[in-house]
Protein backbone atom coordinates (compact mmCIF):
# COMPACT_ATOMS: atom_id res chain seq x y z
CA UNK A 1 19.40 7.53 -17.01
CA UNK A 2 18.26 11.24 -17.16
CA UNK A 3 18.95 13.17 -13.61
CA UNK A 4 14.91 13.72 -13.22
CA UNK A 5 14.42 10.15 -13.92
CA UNK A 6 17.42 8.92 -11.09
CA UNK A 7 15.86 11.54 -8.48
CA UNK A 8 12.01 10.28 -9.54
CA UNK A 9 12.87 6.33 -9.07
CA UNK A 10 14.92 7.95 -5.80
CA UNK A 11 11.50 9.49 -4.28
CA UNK A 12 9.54 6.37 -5.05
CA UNK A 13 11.95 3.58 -3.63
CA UNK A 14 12.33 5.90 -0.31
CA UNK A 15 8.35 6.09 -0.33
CA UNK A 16 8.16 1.96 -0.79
CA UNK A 17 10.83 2.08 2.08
CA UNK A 18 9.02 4.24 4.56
CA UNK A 19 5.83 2.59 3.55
CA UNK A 20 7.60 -1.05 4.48
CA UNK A 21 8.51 0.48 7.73
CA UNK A 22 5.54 1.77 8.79
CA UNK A 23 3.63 -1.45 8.00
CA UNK A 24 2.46 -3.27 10.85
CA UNK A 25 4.37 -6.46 11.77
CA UNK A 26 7.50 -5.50 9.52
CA UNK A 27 9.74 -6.43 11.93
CA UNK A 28 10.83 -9.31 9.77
CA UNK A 29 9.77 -11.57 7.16
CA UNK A 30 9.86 -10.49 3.83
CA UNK A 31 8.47 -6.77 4.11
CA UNK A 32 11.60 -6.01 5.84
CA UNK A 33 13.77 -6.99 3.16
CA UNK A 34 11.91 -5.09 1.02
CA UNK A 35 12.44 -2.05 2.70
CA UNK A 36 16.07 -2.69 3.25
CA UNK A 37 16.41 -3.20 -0.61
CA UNK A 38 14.07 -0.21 -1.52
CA UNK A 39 15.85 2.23 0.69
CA UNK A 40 18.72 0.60 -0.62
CA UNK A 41 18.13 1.06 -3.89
CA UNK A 42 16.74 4.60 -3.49
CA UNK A 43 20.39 5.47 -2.63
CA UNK A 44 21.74 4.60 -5.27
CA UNK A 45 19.71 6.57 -7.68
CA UNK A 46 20.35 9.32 -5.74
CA UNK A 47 24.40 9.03 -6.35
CA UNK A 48 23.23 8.51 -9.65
CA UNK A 49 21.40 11.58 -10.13
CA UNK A 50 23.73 13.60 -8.50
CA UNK A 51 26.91 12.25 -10.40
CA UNK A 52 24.85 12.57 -14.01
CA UNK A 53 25.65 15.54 -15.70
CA UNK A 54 23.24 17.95 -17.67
């Protein structure tokens, strides 16, 4: 995966997260999972991007 492509997928899972958060009634059910795996995920694309070279 290309660095612009890690940091892109980074910027939308943190979006999805915040989004998930913000929802009313997130508190649980499924739309908290969701953010916890989004926010998740956006983390890891972000070590990604940073440890991919030019």
């Amino acid at each position: 995966m290309s660095r612009a492509a890690a940091f892109a997928v980074a910027a939308l899972c943190a979006v999805a997260c915040v989004l998930c958060l913000l929802t009313p009634g997130s508190d649980s059910g499924p739309l908290y999972l969701v953010a916890i795996l989004s926010g998740l995920m956006a983390v890891i694309c972000l070590v990604q991007g940073l440890r991919t070279r030019r």
